[in-house]
C-alpha atoms as a PDB file:
ATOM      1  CA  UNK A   1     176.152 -30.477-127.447  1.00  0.00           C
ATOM      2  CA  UNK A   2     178.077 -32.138-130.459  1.00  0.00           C
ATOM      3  CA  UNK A   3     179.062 -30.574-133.384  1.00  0.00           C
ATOM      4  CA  UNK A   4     177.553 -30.557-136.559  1.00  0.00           C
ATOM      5  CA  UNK A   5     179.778 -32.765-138.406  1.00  0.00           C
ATOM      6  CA  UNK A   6     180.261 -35.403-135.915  1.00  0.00           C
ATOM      7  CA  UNK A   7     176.543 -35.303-135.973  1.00  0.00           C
ATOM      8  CA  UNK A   8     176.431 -35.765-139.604  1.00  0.00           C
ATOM      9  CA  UNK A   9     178.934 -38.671-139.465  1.00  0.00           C
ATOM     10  CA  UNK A  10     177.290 -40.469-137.090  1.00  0.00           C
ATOM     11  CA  UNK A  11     173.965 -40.020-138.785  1.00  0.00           C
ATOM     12  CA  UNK A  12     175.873 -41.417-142.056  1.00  0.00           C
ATOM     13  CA  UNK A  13     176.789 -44.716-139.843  1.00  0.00           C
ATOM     14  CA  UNK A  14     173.416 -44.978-138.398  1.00  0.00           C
ATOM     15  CA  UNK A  15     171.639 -44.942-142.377  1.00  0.00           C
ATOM     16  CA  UNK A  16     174.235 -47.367-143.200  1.00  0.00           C
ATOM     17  CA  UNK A  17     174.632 -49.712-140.563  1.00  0.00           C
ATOM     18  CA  UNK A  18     171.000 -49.877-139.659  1.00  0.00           C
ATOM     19  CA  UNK A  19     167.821 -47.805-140.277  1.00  0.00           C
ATOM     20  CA  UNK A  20     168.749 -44.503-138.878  1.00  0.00           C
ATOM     21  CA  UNK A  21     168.705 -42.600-135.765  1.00  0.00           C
ATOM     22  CA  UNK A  22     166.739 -39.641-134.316  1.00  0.00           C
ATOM     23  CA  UNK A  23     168.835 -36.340-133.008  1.00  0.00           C
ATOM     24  CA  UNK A  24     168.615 -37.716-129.221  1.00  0.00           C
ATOM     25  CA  UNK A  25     170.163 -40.592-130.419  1.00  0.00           C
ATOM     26  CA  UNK A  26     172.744 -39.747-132.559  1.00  0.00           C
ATOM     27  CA  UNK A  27     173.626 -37.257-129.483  1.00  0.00           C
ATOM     28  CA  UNK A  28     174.376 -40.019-127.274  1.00  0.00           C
ATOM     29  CA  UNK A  29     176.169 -41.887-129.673  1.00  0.00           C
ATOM     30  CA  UNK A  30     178.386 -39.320-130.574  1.00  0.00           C
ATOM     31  CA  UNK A  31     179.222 -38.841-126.824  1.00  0.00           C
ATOM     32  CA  UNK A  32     180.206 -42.630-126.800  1.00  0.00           C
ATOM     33  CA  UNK A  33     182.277 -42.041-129.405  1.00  0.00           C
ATOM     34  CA  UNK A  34     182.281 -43.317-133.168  1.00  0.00           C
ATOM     35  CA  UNK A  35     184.498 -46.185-132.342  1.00  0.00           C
ATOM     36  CA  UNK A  36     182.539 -47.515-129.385  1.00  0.00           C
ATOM     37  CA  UNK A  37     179.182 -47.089-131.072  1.00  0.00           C
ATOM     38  CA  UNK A  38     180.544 -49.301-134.188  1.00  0.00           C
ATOM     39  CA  UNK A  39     181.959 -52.013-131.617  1.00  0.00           C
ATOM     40  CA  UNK A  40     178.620 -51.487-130.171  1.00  0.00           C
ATOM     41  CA  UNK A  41     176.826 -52.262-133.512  1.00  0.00           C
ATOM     42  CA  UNK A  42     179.222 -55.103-134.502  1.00  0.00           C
ATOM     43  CA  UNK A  43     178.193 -57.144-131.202  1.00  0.00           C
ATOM     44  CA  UNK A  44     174.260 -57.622-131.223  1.00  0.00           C
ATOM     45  CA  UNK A  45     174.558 -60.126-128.500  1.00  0.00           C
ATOM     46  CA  UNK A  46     175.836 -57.627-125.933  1.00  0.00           C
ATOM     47  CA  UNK A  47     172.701 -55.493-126.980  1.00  0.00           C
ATOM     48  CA  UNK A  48     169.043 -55.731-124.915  1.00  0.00           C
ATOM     49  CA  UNK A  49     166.886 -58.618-127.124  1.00  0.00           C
ATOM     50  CA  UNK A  50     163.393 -57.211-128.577  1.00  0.00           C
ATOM     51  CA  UNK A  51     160.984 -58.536-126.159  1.00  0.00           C
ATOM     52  CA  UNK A  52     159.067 -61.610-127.171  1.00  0.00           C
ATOM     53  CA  UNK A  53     156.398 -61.109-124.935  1.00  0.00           C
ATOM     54  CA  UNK A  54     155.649 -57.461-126.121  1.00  0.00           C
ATOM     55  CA  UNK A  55     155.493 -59.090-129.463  1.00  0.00           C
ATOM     56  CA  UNK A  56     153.003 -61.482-128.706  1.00  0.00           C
ATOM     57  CA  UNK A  57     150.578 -58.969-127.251  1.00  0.00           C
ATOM     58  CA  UNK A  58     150.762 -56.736-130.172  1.00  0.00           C
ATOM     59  CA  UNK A  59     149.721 -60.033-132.147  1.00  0.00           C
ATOM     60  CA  UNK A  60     146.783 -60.521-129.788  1.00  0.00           C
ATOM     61  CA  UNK A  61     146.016 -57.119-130.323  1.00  0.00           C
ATOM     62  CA  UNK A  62     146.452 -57.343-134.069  1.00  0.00           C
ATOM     63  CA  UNK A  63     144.110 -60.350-134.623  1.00  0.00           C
ATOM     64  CA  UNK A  64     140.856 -59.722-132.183  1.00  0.00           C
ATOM     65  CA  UNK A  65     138.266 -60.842-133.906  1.00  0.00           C
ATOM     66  CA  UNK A  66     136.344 -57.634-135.035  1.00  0.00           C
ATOM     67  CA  UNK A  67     138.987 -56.678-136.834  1.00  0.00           C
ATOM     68  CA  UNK A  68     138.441 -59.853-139.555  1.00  0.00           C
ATOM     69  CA  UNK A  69     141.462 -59.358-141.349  1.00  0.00           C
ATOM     70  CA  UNK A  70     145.123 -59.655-140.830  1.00  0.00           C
ATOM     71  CA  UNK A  71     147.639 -56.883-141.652  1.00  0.00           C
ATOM     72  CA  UNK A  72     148.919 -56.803-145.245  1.00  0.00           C
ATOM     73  CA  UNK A  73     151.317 -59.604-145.497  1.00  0.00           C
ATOM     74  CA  UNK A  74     150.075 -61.628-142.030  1.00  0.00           C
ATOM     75  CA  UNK A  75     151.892 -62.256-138.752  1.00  0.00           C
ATOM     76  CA  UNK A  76     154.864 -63.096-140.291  1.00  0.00           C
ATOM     77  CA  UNK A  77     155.942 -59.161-141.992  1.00  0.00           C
ATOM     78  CA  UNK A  78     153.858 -58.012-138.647  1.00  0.00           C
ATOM     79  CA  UNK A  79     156.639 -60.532-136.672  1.00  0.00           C
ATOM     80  CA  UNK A  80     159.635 -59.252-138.384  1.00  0.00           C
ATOM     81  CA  UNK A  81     158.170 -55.049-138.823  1.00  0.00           C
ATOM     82  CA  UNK A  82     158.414 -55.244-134.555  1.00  0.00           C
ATOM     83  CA  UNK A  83     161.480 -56.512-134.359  1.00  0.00           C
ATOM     84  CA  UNK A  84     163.112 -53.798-137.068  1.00  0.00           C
ATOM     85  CA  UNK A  85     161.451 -51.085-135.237  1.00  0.00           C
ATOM     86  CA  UNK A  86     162.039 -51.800-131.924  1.00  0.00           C
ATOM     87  CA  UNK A  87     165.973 -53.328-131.818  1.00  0.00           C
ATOM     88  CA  UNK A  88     168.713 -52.506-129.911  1.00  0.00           C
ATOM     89  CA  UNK A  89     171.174 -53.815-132.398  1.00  0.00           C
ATOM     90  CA  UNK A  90     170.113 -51.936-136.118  1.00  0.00           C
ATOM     91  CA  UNK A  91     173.091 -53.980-137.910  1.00  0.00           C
ATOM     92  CA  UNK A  92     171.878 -57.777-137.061  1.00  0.00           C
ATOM     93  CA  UNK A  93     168.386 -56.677-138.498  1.00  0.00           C
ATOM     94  CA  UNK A  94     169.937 -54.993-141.507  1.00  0.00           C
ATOM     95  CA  UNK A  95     171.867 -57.823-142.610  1.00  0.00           C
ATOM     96  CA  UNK A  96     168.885 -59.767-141.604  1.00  0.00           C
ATOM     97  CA  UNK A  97     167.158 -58.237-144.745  1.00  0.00           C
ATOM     98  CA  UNK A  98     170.242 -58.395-146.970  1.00  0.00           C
ATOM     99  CA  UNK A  99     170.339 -61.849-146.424  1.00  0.00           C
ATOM    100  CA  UNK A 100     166.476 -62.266-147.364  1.00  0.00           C
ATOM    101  CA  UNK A 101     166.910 -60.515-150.221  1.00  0.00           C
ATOM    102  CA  UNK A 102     170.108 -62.069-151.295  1.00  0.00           C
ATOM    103  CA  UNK A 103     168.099 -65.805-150.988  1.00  0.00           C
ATOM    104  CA  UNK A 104     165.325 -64.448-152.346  1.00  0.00           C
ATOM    105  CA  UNK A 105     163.136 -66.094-150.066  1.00  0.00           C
ATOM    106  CA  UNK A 106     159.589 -65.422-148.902  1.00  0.00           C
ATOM    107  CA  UNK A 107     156.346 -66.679-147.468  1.00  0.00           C
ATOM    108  CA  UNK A 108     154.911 -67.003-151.823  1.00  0.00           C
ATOM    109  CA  UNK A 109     157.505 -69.530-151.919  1.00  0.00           C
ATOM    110  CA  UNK A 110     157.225 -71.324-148.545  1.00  0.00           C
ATOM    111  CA  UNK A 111     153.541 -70.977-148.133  1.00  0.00           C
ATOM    112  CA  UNK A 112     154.307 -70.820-144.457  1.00  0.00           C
ATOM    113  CA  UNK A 113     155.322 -68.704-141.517  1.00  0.00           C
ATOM    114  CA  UNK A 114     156.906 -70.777-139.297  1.00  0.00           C
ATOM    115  CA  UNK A 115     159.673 -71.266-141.639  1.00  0.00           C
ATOM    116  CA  UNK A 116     160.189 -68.084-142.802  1.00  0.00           C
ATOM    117  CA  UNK A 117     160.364 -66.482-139.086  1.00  0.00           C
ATOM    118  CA  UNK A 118     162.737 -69.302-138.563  1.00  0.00           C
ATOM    119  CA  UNK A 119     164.721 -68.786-141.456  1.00  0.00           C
ATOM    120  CA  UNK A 120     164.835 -64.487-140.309  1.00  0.00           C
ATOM    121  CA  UNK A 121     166.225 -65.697-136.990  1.00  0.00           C
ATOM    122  CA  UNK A 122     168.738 -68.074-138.594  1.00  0.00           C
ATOM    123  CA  UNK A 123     170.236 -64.179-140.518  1.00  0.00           C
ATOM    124  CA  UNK A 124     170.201 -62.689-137.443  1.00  0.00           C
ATOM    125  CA  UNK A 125     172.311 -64.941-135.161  1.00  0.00           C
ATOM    126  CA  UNK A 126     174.104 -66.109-138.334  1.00  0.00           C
ATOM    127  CA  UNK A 127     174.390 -63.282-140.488  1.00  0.00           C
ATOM    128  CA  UNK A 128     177.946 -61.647-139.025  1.00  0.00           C
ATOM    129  CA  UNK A 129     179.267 -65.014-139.069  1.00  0.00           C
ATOM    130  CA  UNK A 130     180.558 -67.511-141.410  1.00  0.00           C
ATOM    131  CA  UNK A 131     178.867 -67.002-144.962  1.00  0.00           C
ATOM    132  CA  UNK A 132     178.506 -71.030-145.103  1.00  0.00           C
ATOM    133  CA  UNK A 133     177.121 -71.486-141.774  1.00  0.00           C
ATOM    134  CA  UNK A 134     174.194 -69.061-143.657  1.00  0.00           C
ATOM    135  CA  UNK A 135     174.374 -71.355-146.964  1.00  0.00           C
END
């Protein structure tokens, strides 16, 4: 069982570095250690990919018919909602959003999904890179 403060630190770096953690996993982390789990954050690509597939039937799911309406927002905050909920690497999708909201981009602007979900792909393979690769 770990301590309270290592705990609390790694709960700190979990809030900051992506969208928090629950108690089982903060316990693991902390028995990784707080320098493997931030070498662990800082390389997404060595981390399990959110699975497309998954995705697709929660779409299918999303859009029957009966249901006549699409979620607030449509498939594209639906698209990106999945993939912040269920990643393996919290950081990419964090700076994801920073990087949105540093652009100040949206679908309003675009007036189309396709672009946007390609532009939310481009921050996460991109967005611990070069800052003008991004630009």
């Amino acid at each position: 069982m770990a301590n309270k403060e290592d705990i609390a630190l790694m709960a700190h770096l979990m809030r900051r570095a992506g969208f928090g953690a629950n108690r089982e996993e903060l316990e693991a982390r902390v028995a990784k250690g707080y320098e493997a789990t931030v070498e662990e954050l800082l390389h997404p690509e060595e981390q399990q990919p959110v699975d497309e597939y998954d995705l697709l039937r929660y779409h299918i799911y999303l859009y029957k018919p009966r249901t006549g309406n699409p979620p607030v927002g449509g498939p594209g905050v639906a698209n990106w909602m999945y993939y912040l909920i269920n990643t393996k690497a919290p950081l990419e999708e964090k700076l994801a959003l920073f990087w949105h909201q540093l652009f100040a981009t949206g679908v309003a602007k675009v007036n189309n999904y396709d672009e946007i979900t390609n532009m939310i792909r481009m921050f996460r393979d991109k967005g611990l890179g070069d800052y003008k690769e991004i630009v």
